[in-house]
C-alpha atoms as a PDB file:
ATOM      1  CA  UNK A   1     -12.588  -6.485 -26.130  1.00  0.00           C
ATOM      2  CA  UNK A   2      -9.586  -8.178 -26.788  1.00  0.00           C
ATOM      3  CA  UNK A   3      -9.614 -11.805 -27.681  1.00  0.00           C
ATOM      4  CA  UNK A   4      -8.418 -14.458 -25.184  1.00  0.00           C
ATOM      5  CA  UNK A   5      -8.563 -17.427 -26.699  1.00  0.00           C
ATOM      6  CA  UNK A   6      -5.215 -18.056 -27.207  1.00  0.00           C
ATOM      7  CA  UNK A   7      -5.063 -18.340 -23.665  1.00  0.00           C
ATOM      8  CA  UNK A   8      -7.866 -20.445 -22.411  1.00  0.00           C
ATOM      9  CA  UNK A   9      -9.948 -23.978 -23.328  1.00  0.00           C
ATOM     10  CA  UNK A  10     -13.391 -23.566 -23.452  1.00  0.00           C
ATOM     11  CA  UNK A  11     -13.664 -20.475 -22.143  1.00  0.00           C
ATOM     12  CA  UNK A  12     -11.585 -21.697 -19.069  1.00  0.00           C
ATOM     13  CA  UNK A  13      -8.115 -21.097 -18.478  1.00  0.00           C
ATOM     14  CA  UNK A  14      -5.331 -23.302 -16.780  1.00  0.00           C
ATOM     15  CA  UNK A  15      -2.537 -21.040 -15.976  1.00  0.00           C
ATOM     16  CA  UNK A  16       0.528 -23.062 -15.278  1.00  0.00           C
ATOM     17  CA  UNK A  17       3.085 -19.774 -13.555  1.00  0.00           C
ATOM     18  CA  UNK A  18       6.677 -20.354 -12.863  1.00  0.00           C
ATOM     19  CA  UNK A  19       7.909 -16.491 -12.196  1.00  0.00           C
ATOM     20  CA  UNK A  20       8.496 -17.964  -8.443  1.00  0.00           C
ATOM     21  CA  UNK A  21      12.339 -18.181  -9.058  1.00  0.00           C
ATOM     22  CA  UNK A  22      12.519 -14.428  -9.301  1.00  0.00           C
ATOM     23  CA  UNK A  23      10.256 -13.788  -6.554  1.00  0.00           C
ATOM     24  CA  UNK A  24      10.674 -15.725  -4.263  1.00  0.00           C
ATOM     25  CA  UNK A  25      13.861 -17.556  -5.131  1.00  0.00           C
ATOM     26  CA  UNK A  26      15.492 -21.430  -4.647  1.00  0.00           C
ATOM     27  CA  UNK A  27      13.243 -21.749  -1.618  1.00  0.00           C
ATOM     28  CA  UNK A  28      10.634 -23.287  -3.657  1.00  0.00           C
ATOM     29  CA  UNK A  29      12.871 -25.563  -5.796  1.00  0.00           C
ATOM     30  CA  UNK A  30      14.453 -28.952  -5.804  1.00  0.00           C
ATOM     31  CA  UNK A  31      15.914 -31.308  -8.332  1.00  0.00           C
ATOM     32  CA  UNK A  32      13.278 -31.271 -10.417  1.00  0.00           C
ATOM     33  CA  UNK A  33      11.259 -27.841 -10.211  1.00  0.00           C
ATOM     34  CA  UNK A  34      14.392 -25.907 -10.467  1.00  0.00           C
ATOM     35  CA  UNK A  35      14.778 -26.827 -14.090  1.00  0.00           C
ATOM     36  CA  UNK A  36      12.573 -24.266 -16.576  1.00  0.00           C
ATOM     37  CA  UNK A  37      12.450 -27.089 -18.908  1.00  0.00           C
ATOM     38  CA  UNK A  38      10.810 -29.879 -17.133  1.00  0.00           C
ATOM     39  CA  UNK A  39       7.938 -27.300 -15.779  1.00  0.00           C
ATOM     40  CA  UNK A  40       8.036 -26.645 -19.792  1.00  0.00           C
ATOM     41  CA  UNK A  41       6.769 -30.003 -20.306  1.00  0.00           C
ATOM     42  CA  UNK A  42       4.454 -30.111 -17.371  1.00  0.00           C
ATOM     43  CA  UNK A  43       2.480 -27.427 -18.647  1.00  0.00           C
ATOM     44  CA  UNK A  44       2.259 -29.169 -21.925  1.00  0.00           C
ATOM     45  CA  UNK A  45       1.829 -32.813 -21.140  1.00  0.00           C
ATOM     46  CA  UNK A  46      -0.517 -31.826 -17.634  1.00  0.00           C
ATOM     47  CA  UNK A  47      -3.150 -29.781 -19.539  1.00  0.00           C
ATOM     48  CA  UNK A  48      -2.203 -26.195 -18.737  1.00  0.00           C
ATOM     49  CA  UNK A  49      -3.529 -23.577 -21.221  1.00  0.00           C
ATOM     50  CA  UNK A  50      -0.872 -20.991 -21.258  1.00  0.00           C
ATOM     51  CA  UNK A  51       2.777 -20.757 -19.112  1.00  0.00           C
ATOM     52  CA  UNK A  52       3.729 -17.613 -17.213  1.00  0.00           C
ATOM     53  CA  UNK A  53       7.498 -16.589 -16.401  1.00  0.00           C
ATOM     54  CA  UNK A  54      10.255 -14.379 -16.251  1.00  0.00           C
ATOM     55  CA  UNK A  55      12.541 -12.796 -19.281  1.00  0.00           C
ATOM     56  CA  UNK A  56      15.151 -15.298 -18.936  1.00  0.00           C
ATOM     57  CA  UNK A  57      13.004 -18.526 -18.866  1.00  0.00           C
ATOM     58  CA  UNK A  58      11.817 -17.353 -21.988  1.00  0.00           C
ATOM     59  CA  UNK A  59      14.502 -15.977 -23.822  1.00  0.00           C
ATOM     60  CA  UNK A  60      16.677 -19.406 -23.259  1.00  0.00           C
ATOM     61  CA  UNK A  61      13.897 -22.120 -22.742  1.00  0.00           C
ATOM     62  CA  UNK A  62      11.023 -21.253 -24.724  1.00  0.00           C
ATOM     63  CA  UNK A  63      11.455 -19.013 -27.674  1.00  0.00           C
ATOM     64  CA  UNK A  64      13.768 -20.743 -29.830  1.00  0.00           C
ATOM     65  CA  UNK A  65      12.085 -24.048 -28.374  1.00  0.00           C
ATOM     66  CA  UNK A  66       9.646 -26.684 -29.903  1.00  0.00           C
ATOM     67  CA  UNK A  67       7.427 -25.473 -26.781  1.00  0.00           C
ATOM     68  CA  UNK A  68       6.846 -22.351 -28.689  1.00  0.00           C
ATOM     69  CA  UNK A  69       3.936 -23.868 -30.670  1.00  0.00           C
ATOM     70  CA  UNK A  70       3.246 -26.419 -27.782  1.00  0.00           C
ATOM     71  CA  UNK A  71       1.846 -24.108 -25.192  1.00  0.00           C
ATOM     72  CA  UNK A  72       1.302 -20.312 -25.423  1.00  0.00           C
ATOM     73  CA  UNK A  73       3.178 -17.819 -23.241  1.00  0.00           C
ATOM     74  CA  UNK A  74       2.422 -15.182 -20.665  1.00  0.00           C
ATOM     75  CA  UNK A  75       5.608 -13.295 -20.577  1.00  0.00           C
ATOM     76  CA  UNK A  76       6.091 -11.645 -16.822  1.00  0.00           C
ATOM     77  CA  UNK A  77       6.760  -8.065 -17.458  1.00  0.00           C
ATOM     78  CA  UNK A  78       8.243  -6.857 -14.097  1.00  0.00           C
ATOM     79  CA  UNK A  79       9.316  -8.186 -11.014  1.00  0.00           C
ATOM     80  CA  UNK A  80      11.200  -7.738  -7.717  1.00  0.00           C
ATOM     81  CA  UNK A  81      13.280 -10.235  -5.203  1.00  0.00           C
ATOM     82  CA  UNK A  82      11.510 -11.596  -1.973  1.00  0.00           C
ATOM     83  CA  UNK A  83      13.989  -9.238   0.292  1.00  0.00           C
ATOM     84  CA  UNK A  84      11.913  -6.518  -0.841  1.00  0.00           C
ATOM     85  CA  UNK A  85      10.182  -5.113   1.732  1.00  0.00           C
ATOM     86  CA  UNK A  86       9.563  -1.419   2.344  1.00  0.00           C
ATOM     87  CA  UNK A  87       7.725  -0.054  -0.220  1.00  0.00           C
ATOM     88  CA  UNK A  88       6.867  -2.389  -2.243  1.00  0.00           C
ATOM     89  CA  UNK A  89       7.838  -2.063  -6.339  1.00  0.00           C
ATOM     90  CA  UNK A  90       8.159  -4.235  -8.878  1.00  0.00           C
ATOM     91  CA  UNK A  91       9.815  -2.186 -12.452  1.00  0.00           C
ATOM     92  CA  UNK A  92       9.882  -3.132 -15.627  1.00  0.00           C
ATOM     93  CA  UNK A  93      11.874  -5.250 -16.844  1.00  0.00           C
ATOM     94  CA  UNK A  94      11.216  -6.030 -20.480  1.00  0.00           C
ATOM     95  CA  UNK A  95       9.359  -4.144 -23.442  1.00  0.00           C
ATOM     96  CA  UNK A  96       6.519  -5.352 -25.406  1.00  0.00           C
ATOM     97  CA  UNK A  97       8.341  -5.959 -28.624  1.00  0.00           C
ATOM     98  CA  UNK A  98      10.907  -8.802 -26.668  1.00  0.00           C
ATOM     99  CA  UNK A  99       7.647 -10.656 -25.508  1.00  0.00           C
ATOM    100  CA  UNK A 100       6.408 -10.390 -29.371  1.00  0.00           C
ATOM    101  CA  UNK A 101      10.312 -11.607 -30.548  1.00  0.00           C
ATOM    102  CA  UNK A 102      10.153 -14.522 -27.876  1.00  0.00           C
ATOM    103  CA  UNK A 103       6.689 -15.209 -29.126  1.00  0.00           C
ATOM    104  CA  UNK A 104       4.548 -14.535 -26.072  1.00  0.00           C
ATOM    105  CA  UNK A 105       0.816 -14.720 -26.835  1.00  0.00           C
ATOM    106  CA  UNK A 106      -0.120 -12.446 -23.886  1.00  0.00           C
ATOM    107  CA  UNK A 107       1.881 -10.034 -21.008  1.00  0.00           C
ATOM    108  CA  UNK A 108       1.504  -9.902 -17.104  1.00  0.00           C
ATOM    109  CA  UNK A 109       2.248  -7.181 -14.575  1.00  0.00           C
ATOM    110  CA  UNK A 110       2.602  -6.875 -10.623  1.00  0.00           C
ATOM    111  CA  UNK A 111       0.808  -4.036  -9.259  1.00  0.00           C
ATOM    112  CA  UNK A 112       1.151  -3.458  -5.409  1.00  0.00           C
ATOM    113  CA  UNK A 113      -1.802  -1.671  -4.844  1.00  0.00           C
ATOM    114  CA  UNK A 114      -1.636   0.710  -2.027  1.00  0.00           C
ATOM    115  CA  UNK A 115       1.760   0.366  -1.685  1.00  0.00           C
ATOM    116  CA  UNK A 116       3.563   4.404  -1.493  1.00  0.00           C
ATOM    117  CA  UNK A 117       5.110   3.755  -4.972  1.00  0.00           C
ATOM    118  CA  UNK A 118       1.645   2.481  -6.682  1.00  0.00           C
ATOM    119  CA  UNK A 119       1.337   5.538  -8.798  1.00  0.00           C
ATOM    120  CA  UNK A 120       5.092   4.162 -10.709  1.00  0.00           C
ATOM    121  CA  UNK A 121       3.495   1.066 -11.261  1.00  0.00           C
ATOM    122  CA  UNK A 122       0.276   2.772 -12.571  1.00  0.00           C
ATOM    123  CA  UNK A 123       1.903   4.556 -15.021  1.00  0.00           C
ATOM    124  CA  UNK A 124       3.882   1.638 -16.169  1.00  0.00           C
ATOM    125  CA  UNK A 125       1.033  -0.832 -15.939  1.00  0.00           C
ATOM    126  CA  UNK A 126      -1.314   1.909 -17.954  1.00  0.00           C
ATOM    127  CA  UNK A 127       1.441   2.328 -20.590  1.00  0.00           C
ATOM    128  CA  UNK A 128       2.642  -1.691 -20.916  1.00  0.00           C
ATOM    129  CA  UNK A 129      -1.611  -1.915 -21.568  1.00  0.00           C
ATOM    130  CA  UNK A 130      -1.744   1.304 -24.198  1.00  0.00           C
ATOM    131  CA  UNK A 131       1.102  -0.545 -26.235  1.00  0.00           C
ATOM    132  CA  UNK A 132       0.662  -4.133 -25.904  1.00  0.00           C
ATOM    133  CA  UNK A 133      -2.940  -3.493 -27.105  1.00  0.00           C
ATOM    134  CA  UNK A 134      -1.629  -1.666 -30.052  1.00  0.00           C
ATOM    135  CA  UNK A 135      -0.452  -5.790 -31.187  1.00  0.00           C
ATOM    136  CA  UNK A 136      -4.029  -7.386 -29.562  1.00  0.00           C
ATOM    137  CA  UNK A 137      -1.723  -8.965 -26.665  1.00  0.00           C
ATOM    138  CA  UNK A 138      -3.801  -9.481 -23.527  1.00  0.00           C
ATOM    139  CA  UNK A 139      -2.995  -7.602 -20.693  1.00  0.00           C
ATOM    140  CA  UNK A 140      -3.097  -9.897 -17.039  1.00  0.00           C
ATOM    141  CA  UNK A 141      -2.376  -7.829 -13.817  1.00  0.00           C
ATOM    142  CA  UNK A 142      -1.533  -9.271 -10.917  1.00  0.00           C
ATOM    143  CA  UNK A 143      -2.701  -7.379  -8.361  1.00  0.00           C
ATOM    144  CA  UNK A 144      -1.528  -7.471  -5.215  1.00  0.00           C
ATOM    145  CA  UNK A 145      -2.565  -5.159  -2.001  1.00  0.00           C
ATOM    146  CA  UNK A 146       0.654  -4.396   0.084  1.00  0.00           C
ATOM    147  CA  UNK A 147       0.308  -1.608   2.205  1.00  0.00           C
ATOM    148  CA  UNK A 148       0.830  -0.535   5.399  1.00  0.00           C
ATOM    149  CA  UNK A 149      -2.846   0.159   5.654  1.00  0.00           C
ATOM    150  CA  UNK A 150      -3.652  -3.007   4.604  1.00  0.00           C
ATOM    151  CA  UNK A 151      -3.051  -4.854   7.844  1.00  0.00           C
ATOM    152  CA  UNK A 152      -5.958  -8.009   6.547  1.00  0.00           C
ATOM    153  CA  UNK A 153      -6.335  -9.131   2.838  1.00  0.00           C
ATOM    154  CA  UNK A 154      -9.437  -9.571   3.988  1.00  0.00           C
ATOM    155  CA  UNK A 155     -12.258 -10.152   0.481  1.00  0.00           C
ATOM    156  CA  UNK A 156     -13.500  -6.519   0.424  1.00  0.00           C
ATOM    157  CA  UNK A 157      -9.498  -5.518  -0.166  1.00  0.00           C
ATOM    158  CA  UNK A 158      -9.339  -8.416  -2.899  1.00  0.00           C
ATOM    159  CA  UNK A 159     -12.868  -6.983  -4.320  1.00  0.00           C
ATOM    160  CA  UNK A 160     -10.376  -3.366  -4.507  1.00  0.00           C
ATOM    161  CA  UNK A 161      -7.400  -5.020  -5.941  1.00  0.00           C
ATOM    162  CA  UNK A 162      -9.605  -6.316  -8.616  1.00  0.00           C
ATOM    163  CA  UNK A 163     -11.568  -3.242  -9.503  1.00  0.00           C
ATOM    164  CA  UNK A 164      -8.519  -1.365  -9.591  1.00  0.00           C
ATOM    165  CA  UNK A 165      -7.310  -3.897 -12.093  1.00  0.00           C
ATOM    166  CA  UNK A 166     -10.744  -2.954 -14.347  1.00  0.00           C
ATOM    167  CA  UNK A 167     -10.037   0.390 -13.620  1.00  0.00           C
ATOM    168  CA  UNK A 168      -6.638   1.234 -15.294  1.00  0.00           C
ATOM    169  CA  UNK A 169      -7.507  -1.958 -18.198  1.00  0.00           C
ATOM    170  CA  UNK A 170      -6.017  -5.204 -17.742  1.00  0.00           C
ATOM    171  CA  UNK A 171      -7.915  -7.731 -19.248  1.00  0.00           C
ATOM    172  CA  UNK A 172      -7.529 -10.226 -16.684  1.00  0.00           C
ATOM    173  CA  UNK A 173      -6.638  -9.775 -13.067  1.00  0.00           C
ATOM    174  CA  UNK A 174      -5.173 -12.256 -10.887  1.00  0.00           C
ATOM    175  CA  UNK A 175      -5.507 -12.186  -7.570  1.00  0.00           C
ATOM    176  CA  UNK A 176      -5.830 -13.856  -4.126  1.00  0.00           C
ATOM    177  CA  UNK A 177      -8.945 -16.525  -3.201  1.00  0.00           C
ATOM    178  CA  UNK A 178     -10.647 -16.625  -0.284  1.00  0.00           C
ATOM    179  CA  UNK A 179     -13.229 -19.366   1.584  1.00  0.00           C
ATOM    180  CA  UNK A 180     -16.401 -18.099   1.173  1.00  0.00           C
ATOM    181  CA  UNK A 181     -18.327 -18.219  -2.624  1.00  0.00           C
ATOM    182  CA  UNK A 182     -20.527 -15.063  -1.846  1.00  0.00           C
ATOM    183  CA  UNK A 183     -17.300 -13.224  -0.677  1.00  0.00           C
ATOM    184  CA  UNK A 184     -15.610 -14.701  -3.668  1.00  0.00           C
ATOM    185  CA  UNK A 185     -18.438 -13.936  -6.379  1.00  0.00           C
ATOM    186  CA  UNK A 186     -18.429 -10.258  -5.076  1.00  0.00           C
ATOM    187  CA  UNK A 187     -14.697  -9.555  -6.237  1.00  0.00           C
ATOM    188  CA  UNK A 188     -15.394 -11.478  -9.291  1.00  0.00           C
ATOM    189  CA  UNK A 189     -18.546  -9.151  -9.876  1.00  0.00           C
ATOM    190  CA  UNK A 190     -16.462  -5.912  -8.746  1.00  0.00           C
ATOM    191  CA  UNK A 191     -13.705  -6.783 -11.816  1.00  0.00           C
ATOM    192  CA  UNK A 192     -16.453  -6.400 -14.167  1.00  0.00           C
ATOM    193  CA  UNK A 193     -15.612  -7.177 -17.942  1.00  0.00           C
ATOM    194  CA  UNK A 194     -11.970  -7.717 -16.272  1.00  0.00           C
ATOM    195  CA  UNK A 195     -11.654 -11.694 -16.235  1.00  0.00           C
ATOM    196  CA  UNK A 196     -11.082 -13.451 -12.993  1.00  0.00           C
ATOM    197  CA  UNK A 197      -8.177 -15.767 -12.181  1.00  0.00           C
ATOM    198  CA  UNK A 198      -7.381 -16.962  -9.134  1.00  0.00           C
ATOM    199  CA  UNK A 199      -4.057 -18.061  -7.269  1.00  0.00           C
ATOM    200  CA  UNK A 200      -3.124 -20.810  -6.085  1.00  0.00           C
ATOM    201  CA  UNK A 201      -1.457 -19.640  -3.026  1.00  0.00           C
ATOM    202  CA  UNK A 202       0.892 -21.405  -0.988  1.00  0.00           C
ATOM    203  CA  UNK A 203       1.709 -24.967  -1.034  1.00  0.00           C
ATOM    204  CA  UNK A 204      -1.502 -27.141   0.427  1.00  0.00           C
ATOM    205  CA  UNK A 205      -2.332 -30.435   0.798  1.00  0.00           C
ATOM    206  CA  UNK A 206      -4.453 -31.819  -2.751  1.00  0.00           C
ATOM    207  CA  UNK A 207      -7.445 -32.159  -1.298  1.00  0.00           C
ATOM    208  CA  UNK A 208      -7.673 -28.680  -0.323  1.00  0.00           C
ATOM    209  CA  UNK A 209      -6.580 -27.304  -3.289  1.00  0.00           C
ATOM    210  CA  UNK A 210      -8.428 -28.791  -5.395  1.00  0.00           C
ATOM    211  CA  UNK A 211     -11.548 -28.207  -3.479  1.00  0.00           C
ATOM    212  CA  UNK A 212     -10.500 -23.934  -3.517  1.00  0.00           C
ATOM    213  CA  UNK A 213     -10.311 -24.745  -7.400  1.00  0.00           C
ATOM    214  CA  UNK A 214     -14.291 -26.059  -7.748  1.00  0.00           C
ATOM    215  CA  UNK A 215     -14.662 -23.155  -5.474  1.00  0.00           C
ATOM    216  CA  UNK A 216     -13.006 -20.558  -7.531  1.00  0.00           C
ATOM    217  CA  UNK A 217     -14.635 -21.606 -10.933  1.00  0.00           C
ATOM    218  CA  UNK A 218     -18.545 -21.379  -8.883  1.00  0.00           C
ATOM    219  CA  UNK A 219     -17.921 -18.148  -7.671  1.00  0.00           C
ATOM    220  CA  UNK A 220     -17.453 -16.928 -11.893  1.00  0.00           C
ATOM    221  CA  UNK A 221     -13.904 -17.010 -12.280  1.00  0.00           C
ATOM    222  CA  UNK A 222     -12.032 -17.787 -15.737  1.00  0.00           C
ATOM    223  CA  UNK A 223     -10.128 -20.092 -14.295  1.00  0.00           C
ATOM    224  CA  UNK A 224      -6.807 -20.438 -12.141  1.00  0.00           C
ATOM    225  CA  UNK A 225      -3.140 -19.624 -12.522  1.00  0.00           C
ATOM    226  CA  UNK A 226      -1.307 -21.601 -10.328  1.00  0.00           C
ATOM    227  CA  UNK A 227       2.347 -23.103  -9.557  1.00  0.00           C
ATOM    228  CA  UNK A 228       3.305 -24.507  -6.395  1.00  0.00           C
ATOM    229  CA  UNK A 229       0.897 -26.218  -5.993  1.00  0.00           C
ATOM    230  CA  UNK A 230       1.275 -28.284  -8.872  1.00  0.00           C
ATOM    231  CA  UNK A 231       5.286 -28.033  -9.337  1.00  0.00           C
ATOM    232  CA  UNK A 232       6.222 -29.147  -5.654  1.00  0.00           C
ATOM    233  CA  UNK A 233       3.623 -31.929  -5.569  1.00  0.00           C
ATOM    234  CA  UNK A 234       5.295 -35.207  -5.591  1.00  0.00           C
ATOM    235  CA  UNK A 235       3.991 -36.212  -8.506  1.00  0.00           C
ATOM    236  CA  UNK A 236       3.287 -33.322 -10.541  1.00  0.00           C
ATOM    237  CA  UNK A 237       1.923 -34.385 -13.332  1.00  0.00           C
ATOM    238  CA  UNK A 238      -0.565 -36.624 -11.584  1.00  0.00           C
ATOM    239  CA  UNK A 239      -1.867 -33.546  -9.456  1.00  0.00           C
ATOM    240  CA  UNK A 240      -1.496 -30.942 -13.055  1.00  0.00           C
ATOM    241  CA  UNK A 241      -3.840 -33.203 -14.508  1.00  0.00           C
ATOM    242  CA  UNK A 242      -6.494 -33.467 -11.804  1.00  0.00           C
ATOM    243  CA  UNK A 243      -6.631 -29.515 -11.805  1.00  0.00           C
ATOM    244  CA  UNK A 244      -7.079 -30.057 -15.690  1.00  0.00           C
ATOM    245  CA  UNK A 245     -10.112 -32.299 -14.736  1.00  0.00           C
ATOM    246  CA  UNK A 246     -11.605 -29.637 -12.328  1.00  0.00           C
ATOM    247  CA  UNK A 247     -11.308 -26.809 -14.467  1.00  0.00           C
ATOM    248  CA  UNK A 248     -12.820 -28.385 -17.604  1.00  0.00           C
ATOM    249  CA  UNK A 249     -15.208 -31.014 -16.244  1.00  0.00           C
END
């Protein structure tokens, strides 16, 4: 089993992601989200366990940065643009050995499951987990169902997403929460020795949110990787830390 301590607090982890400018572009920013480096020092001074995001954040913000020894990094492997529709596919963009130079503790993928190009991501997810094990890096997927024959994520589809995750070896799977804790604790049980995180979705108000969070940790999960919902908050760090408070209470 590969050892993910690095990434978590007491066996809990606090996954502050910021891969959103890539995906989904300046629609989520403003003066002060858009800047890698504040969301830097949110994840350090709100009580995030690890930081997820894209090649470039990393290369220019983080690995020549004091925030290299602050907070560890999930480097984002792969990605795509939000006008991607048909088809869904997210390649690779970056090789194991750059997430080792900019000092990434762990690696993430994207896997569209069920979309018509899955078996391209298979093979890249199966090989990015073959050689990023080779150095002890944990291997997150995020995995996604996008498929025309998916017309519902409905919990049984999430359950799929997160055996499938299990199935080709991640070591933690991230994927979508849903309202009910029995519908919640059977994906959890169907990623077996897979570790659980949960998104946190689109933007909602904190009460909500922070309720899914209690929610997510009862039904088993590791923990939550989350960014809107902390980074477009109007006080970020205020809401960053009460997610810190959940998780580790």
């Amino acid at each position: 089993m590969i050892d993910l301590s690095s990434l978590t607090k007491n066996g809990r982890m606090y996954m502050l992601a910021y891969d959103q400018g890539l995906e989904h572009g300046p629609v989520d920013f403003n003066e002060f989200n858009s800047q890698p480096e504040n969301i830097l020092e949110l994840a350090v001074t709100g009580g995030a366990t690890c930081f997820a995001c894209q090649r470039g954040v990393a290369e220019k913000y983080y690995a020549r940065s004091e925030y290299r020894t602050k907070i560890p990094l999930i480097l984002k492997m792969n990605g795509k643009t939000s006008y991607v529709k048909d088809a869904p596919f997210s390649p690779m963009l970056s090789t194991v050995e750059e997430a080792l130079d900019f000092g990434a503790s762990a690696v993430g993928y994207t896997v569209y499951v069920g979309s018509p190009r899955q078996d391209e991501m298979f093979s890249e997810f199966t090989k990015l987990i073959r050689d990023a094990h080779k150095y002890n890096l944990p291997v997150i997927g995020w995995m996604y169902p996008r498929s025309p024959n998916i017309p519902t994520e409905t919990a049984e589809v999430t359950a799929y997403a997160a055996r499938v995750g299990l199935e080709l070896g991640a070591d933690v799977v991230k994927v979508k929460p849903h309202e009910d804790l029995g519908a919640m604790k059977w994906i959890v049980r169907n990623a077996g020795r897979a570790k659980v995180v949960f998104q946190g979705g689109n933007l909602t108000s904190e009460e909500n949110f922070l309720s899914q969070v209690k929610l997510d940790l009862e039904a088993g999960a590791l923990g939550l990787a989350v960014g809107r919902n902390v980074w477009q908050e109007a006080n970020p760090q205020e809401t960053s830390m009460k997610v810190h408070d959940v998780i580790f209470s």
